[in-house]
N, C-alpha and C. Protein backbone atom coordinates (compact mmCIF):
# COMPACT_ATOMS: atom_id res chain seq x y z
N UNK A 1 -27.73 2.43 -39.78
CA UNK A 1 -27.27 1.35 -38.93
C UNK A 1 -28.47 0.82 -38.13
N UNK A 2 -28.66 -0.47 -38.21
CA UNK A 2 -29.50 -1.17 -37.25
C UNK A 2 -29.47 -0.85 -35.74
N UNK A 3 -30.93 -1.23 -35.29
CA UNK A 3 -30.46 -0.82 -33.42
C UNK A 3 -29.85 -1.56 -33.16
N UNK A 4 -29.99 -2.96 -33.52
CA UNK A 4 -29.60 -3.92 -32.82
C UNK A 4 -27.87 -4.07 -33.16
N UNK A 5 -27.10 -3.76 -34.34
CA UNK A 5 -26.11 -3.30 -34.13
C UNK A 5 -25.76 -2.36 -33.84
N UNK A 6 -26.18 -1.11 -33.63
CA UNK A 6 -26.03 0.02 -32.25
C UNK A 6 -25.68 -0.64 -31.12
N UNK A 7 -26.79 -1.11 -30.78
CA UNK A 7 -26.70 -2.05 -28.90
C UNK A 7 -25.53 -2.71 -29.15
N UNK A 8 -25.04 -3.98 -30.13
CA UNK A 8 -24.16 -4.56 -29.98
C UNK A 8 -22.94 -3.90 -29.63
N UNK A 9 -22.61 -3.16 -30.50
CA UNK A 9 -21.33 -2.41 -30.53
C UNK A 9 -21.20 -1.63 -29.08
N UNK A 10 -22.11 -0.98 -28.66
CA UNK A 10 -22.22 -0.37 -27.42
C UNK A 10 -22.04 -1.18 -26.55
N UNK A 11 -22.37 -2.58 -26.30
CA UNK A 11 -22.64 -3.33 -25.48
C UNK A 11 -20.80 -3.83 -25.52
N UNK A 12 -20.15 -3.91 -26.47
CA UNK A 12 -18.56 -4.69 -26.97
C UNK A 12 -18.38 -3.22 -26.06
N UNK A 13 -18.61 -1.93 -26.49
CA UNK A 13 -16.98 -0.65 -26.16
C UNK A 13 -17.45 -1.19 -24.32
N UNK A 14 -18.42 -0.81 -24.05
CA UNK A 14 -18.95 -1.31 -22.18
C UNK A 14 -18.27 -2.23 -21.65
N UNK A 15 -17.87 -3.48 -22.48
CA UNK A 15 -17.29 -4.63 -22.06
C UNK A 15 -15.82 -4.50 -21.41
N UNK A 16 -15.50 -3.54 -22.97
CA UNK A 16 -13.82 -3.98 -22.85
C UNK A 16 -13.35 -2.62 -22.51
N UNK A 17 -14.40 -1.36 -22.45
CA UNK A 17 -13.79 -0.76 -21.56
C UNK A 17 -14.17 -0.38 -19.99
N UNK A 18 -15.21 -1.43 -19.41
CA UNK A 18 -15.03 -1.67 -18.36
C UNK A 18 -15.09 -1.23 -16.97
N UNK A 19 -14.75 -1.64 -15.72
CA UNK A 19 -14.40 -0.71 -14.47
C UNK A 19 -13.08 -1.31 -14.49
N UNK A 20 -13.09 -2.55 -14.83
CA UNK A 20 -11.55 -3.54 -14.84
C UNK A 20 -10.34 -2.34 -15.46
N UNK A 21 -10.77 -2.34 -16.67
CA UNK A 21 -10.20 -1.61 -17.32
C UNK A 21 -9.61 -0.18 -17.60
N UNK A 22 -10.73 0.47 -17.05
CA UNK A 22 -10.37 1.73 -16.91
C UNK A 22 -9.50 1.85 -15.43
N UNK A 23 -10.02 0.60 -14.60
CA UNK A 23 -8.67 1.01 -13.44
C UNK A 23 -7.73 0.62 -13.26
N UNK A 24 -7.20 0.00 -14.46
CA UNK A 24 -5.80 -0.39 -14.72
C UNK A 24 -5.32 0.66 -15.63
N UNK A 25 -6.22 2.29 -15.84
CA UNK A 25 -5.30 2.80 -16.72
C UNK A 25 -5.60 4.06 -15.74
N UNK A 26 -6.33 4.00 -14.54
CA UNK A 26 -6.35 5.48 -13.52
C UNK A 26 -5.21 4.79 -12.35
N UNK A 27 -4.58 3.92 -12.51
CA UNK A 27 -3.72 4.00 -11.46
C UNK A 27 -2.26 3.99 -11.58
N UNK A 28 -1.07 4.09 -10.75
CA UNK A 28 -0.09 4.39 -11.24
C UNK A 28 0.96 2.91 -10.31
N UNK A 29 2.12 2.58 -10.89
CA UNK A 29 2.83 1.08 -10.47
C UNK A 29 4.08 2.14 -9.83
N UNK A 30 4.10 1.94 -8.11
CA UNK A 30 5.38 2.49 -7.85
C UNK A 30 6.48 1.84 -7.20
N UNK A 31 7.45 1.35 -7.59
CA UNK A 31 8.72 0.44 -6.82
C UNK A 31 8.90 1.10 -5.67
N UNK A 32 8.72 0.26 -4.12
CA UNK A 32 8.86 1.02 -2.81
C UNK A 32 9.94 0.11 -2.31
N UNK A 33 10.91 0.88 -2.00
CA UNK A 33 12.08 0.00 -1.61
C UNK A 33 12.11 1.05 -0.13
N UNK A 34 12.06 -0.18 0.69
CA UNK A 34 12.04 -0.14 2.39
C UNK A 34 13.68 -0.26 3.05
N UNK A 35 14.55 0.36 3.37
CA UNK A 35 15.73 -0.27 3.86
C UNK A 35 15.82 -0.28 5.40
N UNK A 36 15.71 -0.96 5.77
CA UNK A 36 15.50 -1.28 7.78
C UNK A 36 16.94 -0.82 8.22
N UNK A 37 16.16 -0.46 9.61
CA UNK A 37 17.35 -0.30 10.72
C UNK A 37 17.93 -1.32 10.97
N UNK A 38 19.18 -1.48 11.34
CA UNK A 38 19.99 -2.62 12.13
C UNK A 38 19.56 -3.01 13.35
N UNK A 39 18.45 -3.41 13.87
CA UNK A 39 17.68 -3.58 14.85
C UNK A 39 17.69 -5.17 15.39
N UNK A 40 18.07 -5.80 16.44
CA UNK A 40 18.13 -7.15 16.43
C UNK A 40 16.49 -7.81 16.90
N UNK A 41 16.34 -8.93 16.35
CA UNK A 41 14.95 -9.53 16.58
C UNK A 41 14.24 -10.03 15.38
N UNK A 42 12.94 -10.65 15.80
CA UNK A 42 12.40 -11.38 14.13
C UNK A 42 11.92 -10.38 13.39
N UNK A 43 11.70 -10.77 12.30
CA UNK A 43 11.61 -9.84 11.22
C UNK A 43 10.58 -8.92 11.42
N UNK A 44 10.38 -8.23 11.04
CA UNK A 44 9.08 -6.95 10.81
C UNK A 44 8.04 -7.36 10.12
N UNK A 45 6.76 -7.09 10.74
CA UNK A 45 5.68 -6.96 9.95
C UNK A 45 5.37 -5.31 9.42
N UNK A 46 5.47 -5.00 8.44
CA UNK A 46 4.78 -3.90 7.93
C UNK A 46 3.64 -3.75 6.97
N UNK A 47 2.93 -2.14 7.14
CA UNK A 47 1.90 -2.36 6.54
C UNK A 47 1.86 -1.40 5.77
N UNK A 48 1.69 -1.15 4.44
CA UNK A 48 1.51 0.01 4.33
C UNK A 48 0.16 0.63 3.55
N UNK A 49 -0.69 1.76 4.04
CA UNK A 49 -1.76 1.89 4.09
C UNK A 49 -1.82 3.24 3.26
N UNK A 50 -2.92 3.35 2.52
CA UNK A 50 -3.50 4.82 2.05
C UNK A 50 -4.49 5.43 3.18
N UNK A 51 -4.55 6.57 3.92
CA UNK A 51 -5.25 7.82 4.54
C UNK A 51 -5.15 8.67 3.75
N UNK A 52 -6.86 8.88 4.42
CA UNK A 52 -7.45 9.75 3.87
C UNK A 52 -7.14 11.65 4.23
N UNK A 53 -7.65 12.53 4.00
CA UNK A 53 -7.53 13.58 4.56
C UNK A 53 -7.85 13.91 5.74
N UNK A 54 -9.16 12.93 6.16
CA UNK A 54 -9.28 13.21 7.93
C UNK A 54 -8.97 11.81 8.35
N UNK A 55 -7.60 11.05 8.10
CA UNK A 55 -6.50 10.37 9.03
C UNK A 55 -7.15 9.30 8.85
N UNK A 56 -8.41 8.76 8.40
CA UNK A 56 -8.85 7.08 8.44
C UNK A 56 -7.99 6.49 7.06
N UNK A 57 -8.06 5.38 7.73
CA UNK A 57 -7.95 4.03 6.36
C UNK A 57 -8.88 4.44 5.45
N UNK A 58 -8.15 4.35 4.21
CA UNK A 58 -8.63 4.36 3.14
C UNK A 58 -8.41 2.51 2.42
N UNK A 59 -7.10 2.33 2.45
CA UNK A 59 -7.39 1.38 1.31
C UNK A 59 -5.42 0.45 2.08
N UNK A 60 -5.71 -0.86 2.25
CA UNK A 60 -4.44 -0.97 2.36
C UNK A 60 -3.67 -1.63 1.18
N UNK A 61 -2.33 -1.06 0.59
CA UNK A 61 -1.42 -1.31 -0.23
C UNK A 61 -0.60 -2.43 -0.39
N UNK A 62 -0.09 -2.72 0.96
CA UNK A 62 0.80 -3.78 0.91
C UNK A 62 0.84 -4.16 2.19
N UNK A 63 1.37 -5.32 1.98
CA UNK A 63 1.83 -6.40 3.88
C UNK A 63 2.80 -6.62 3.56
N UNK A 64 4.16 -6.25 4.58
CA UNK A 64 5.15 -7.38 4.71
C UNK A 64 4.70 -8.26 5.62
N UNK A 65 4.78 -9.34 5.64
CA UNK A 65 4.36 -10.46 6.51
C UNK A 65 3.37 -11.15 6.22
N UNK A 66 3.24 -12.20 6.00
CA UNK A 66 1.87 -13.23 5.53
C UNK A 66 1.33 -14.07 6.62
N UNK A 67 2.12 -14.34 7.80
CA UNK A 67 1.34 -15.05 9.09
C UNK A 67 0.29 -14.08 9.38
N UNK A 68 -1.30 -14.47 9.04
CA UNK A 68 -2.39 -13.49 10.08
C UNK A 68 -2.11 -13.52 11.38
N UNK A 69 -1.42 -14.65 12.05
CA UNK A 69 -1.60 -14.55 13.27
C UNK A 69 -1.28 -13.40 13.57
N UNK A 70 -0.12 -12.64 13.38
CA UNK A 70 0.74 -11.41 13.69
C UNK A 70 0.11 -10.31 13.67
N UNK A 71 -0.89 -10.73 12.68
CA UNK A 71 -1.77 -9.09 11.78
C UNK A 71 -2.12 -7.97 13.69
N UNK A 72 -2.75 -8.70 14.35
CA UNK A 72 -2.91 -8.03 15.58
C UNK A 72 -1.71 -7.21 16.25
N UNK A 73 -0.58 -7.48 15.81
CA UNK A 73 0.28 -6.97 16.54
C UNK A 73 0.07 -5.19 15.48
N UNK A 74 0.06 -5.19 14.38
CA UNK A 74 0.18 -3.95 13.82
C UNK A 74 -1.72 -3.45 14.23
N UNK A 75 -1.75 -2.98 15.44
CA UNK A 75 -2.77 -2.60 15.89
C UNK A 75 -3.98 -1.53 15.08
N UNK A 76 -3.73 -0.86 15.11
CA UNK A 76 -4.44 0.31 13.66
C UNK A 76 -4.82 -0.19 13.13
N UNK A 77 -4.00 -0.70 12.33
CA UNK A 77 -4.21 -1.25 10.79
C UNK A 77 -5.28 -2.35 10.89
N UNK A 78 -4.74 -3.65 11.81
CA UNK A 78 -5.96 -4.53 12.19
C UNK A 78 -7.26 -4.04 12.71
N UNK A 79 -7.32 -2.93 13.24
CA UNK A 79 -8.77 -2.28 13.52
C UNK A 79 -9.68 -2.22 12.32
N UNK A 80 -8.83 -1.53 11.42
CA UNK A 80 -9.50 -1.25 10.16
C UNK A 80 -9.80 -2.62 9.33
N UNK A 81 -8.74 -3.73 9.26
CA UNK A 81 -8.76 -5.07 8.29
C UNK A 81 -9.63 -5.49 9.23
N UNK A 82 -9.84 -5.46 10.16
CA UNK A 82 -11.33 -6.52 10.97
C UNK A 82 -12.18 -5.90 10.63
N UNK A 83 -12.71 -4.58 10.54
CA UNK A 83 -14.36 -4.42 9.78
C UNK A 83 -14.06 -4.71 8.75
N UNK A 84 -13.21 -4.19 7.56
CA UNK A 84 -13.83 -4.25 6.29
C UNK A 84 -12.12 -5.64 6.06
N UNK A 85 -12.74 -6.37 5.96
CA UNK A 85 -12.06 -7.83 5.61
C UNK A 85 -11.70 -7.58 4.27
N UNK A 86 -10.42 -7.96 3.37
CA UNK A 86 -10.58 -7.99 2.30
C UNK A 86 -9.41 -9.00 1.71
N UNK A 87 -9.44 -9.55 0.83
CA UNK A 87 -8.12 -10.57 0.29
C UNK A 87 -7.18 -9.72 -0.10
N UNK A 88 -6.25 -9.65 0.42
CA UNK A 88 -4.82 -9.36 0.44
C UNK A 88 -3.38 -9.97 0.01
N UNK A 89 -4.13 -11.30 -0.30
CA UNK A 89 -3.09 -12.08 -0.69
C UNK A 89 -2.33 -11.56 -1.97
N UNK A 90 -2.93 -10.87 -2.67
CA UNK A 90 -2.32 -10.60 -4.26
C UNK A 90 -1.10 -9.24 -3.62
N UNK A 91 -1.37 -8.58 -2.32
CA UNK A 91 -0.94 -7.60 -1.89
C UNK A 91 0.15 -8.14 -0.08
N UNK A 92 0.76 -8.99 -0.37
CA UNK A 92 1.13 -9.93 0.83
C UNK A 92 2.75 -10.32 0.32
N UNK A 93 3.34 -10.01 0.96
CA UNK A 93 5.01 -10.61 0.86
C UNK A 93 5.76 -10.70 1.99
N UNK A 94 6.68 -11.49 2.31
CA UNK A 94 7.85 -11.75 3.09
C UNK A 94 8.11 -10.71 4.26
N UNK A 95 8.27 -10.86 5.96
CA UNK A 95 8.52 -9.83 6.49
C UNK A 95 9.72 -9.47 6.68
N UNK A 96 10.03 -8.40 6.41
CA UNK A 96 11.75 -8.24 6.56
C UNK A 96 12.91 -7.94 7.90
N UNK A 97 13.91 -8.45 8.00
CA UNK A 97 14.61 -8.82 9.34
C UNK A 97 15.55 -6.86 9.33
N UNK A 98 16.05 -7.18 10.46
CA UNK A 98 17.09 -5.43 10.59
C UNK A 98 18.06 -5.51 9.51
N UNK A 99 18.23 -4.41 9.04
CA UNK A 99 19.53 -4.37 8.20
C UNK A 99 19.09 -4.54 6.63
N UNK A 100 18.42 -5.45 6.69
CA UNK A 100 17.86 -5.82 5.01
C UNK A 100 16.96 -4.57 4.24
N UNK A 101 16.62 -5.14 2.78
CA UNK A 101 15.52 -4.23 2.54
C UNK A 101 14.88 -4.99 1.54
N UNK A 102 14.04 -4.37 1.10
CA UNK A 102 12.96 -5.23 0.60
C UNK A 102 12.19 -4.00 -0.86
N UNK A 103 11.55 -4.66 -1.69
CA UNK A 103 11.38 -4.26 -3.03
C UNK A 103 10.19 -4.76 -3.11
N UNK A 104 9.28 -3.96 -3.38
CA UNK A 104 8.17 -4.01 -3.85
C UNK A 104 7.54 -3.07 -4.43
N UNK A 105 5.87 -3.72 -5.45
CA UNK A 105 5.40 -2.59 -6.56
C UNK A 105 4.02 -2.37 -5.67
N UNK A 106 3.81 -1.38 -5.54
CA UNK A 106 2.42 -0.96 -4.76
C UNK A 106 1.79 0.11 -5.97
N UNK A 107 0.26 -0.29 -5.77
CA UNK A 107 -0.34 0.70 -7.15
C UNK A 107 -1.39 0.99 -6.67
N UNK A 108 -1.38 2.43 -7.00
CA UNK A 108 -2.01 3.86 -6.21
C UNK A 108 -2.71 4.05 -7.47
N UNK A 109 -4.01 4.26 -6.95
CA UNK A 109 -4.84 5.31 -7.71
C UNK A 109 -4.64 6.84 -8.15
N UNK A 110 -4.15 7.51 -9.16
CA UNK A 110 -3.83 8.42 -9.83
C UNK A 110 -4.14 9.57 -9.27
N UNK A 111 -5.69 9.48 -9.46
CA UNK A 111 -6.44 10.79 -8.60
C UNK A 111 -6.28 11.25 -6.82
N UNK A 112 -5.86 10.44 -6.14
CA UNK A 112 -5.22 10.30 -4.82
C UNK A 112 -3.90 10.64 -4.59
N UNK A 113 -3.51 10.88 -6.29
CA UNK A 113 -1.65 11.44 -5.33
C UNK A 113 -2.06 12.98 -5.72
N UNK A 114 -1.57 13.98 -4.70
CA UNK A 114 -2.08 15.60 -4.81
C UNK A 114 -3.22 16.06 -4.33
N UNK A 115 -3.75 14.93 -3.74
CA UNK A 115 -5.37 14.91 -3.40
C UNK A 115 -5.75 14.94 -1.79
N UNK A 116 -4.68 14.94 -0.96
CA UNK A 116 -4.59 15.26 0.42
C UNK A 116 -4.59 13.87 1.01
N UNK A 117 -4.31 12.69 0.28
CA UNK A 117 -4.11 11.84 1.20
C UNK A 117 -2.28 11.45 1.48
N UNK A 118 -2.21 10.64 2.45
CA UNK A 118 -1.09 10.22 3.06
C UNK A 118 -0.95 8.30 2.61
N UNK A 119 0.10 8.26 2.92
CA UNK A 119 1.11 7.04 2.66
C UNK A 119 1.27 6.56 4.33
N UNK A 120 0.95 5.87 4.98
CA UNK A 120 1.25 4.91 6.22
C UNK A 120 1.81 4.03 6.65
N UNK A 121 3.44 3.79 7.02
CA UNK A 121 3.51 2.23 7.35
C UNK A 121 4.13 2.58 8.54
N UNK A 122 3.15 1.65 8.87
CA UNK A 122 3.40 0.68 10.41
C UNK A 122 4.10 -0.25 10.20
N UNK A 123 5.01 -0.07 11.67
CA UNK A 123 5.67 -1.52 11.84
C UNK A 123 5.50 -1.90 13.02
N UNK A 124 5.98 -3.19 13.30
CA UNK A 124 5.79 -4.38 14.30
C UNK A 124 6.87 -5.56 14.15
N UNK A 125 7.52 -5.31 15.27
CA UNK A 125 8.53 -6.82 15.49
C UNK A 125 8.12 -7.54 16.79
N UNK A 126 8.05 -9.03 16.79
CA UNK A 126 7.59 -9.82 18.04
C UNK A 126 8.47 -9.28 19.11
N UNK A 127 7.91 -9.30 20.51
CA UNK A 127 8.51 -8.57 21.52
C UNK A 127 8.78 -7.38 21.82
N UNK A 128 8.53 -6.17 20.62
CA UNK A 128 8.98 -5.07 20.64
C UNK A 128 8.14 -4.07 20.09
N UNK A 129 8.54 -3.05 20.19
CA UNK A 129 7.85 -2.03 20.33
C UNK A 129 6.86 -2.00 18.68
N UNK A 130 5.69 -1.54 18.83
CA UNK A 130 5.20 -1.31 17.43
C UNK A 130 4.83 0.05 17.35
N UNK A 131 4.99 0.21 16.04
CA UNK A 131 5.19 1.87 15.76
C UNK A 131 3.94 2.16 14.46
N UNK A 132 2.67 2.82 15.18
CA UNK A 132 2.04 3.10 14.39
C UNK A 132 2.05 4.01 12.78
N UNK A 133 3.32 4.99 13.20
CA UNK A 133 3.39 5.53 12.44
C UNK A 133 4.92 5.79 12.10
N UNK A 134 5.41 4.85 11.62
CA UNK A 134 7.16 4.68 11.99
C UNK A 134 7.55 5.42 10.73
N UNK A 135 6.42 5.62 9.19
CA UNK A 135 6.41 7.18 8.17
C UNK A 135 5.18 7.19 8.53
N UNK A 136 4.72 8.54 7.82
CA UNK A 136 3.52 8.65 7.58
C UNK A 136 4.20 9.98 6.18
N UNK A 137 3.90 9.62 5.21
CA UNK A 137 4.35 10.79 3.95
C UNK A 137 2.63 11.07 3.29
N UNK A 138 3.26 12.92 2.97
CA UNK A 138 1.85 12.56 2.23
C UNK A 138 2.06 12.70 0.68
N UNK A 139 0.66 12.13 0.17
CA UNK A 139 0.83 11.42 -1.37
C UNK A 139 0.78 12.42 -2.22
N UNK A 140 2.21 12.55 -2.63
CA UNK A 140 2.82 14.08 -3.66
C UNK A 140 2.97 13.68 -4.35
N UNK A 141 3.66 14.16 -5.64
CA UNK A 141 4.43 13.30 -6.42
C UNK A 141 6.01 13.90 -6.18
N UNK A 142 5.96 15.15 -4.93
CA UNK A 142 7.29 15.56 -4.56
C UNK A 142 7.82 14.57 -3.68
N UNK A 143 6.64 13.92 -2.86
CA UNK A 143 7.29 12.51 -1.88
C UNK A 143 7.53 11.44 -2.52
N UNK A 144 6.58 11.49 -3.24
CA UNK A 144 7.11 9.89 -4.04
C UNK A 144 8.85 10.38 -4.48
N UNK A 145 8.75 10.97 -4.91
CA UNK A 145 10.18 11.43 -5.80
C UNK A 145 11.47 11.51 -4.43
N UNK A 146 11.00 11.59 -3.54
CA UNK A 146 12.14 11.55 -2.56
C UNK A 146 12.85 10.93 -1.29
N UNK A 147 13.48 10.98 -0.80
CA UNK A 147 14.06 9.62 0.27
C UNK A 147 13.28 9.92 1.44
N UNK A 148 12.47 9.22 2.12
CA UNK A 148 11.49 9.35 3.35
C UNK A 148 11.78 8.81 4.51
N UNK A 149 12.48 9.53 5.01
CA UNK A 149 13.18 8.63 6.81
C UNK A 149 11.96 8.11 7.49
N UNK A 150 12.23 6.94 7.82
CA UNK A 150 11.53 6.61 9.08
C UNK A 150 11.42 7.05 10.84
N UNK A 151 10.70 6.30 11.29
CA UNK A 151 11.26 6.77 12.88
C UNK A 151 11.27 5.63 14.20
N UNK A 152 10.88 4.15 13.27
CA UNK A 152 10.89 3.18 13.95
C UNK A 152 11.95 2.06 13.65
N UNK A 153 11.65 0.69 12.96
CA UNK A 153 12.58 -0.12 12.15
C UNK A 153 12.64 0.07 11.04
N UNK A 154 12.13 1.07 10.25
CA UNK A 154 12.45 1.63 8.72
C UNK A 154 13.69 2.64 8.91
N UNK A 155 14.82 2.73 8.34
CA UNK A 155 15.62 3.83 8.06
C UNK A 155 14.75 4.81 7.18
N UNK A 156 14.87 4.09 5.84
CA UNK A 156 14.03 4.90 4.67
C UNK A 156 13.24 4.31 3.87
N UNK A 157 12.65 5.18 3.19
CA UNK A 157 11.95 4.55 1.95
C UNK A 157 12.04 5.20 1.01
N UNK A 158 12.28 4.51 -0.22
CA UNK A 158 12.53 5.19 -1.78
C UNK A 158 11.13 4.91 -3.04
N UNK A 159 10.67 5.72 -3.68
CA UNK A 159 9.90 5.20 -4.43
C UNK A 159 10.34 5.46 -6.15
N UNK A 160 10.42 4.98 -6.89
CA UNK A 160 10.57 4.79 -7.97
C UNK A 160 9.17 4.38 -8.77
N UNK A 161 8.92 5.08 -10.49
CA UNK A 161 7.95 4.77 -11.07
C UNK A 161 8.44 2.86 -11.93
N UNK A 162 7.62 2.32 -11.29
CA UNK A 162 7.63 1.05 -12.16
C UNK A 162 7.03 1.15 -13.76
């Protein structure tokens, strides 16, 4: 075989298998269904965040709420999104009111569930109290698998494999 088809071929498997690629096959798609307290007031901003083993932001997962203005009210979390800025929009949905619940796919890196990190959401409603840590679960695959009470405007949370 030629070098130069050596290189080629090497140069095609590099392409298509990637960092793109390989991290669409190290991570895992999990349905997080949030069901809120009956709580009166505007809807909730939540956040929900990956920590690490010594308690920092790692990586954030999802937003309920798409007004930035609000982002300040979930305090923590905005500490961390003001240094390291990042587009969120692909990771951004609707904030949800008391009583309702809400459905969404959040996707976790593989090697991080069993690995000592934690699951985070904060919440925040205008006028009212915000709850840094209204869960905090850590990333099992015994938690994923099970119903996770809250302790603020979340009742629970359920996760299901998408």
């Amino acid at each position: 075989m030629s070098k130069f088809f050596q290189i080629t071929i090497l140069f095609l498997a590099l392409t298509f298998a990637g960092p793109g690629n390989l991290h669409a096959q190290n991570t895992a798609k999990y349905k997080c269904m949030i069901q809120m307290t009956n709580y009166m007031g505007e809807g909730a901003y939540i956040v929900i965040s990956l920590i690490d083993s010594k308690g920092a932001y790692d990586k954030t997962l999802y937003v309920l709420g798409s007004n930035k203005k609000w982002y300040k009210t979930l305090k923590e979390w905005n500490q961390f999104y003001a240094k390291k800025p990042t587009n969120i929009s692909a990771i951004t949905g609707a904030s949800v009111t008391g009583g309702d619940r809400s459905v969404n796919v959040i996707e976790i890196e593989s090697a991080k569930i069993n690995a000592g990190y934690k699951l985070r959401f904060e919440s925040a409603v205008e006028d009212k109290n915000y709850n840094v840590k209204d869960l905090e679960i850590p990333l099992t695959t015994e938690s994923l698998s099970a119903k996770n009470e809250g302790t603020g405007y979340i009742r629970y949370v359920r996760f299901s494999p998408n």
